[in-house]
Protein backbone atom coordinates (compact mmCIF):
# COMPACT_ATOMS: atom_id res chain seq x y z
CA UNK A 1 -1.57 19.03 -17.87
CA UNK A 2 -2.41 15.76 -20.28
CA UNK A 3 0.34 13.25 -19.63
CA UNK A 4 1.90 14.84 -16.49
CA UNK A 5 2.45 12.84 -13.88
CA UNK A 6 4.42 13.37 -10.63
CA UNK A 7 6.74 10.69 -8.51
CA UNK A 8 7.96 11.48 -5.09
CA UNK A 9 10.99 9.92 -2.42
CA UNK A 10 12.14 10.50 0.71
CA UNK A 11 15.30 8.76 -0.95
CA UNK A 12 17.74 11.27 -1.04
CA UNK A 13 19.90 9.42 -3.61
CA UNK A 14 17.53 8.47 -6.07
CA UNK A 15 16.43 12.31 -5.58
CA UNK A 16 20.18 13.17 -6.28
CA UNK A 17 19.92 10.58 -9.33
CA UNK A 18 16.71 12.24 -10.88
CA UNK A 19 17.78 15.61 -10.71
CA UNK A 20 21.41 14.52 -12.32
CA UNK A 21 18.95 12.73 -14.82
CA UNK A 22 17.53 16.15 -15.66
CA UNK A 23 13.87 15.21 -14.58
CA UNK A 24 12.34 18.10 -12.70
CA UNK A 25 11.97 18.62 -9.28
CA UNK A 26 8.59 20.59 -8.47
CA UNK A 27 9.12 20.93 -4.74
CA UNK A 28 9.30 19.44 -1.39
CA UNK A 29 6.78 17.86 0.83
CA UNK A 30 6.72 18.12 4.42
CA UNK A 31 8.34 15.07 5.45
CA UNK A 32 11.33 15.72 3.33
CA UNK A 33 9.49 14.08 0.63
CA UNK A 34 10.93 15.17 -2.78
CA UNK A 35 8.30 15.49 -6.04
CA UNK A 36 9.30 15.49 -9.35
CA UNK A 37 7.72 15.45 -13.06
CA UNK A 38 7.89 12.90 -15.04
CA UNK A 39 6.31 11.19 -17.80
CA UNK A 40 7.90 8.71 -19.11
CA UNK A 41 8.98 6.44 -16.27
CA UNK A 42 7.21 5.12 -13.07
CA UNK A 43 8.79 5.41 -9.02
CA UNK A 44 9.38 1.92 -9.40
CA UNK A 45 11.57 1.93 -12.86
CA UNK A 46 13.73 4.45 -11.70
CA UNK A 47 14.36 2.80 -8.50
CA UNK A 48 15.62 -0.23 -10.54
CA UNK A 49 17.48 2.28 -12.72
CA UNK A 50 19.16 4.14 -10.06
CA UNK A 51 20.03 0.64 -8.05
CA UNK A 52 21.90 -0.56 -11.16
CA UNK A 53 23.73 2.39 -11.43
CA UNK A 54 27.56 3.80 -10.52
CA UNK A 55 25.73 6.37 -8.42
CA UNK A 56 23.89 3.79 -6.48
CA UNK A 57 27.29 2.26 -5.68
CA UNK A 58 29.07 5.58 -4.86
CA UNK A 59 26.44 6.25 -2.52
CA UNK A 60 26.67 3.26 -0.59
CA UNK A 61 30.58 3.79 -0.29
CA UNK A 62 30.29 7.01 0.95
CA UNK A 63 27.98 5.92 3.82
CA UNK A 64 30.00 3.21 4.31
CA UNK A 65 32.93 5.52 5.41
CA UNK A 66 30.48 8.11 7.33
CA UNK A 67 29.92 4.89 9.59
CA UNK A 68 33.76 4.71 9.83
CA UNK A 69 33.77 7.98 10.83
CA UNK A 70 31.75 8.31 13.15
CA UNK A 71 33.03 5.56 15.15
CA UNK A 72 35.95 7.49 16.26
């Protein structure tokens, strides 16, 4: 359609971020490669969004302590 346009990661957090951002998620690629709709808002901004974010932080925590443990 006019206006559509679609934006797609391999980033499994910002993926996480989109879809908790309501923006919807047409499919996967092979490759893992997630696609979404979206109009309003390029790859790039939401990137810089989702960096900035509490999510963005969580997420880096939490891998932080799968390295932990999996050191053990």
């Amino acid at each position: 359609t006019v206006g559509e346009k679609m934006i797609d990661t391999r980033n499994v957090g910002l993926a996480a971020y989109l879809k908790m951002r309501e923006i919807k998620l047409l499919g996967i690629k092979e490759g893992n490669v997630f696609v979404f709709e979206c109009s309003d808002k390029t790859l790039r901004d939401w990137e810089i969004e989702y960096v900035n974010s509490c999510c963005f932080k969580h997420d880096r925590e939490l891998m932080s302590l799968r390295k932990l443990m999996s050191r053990e």
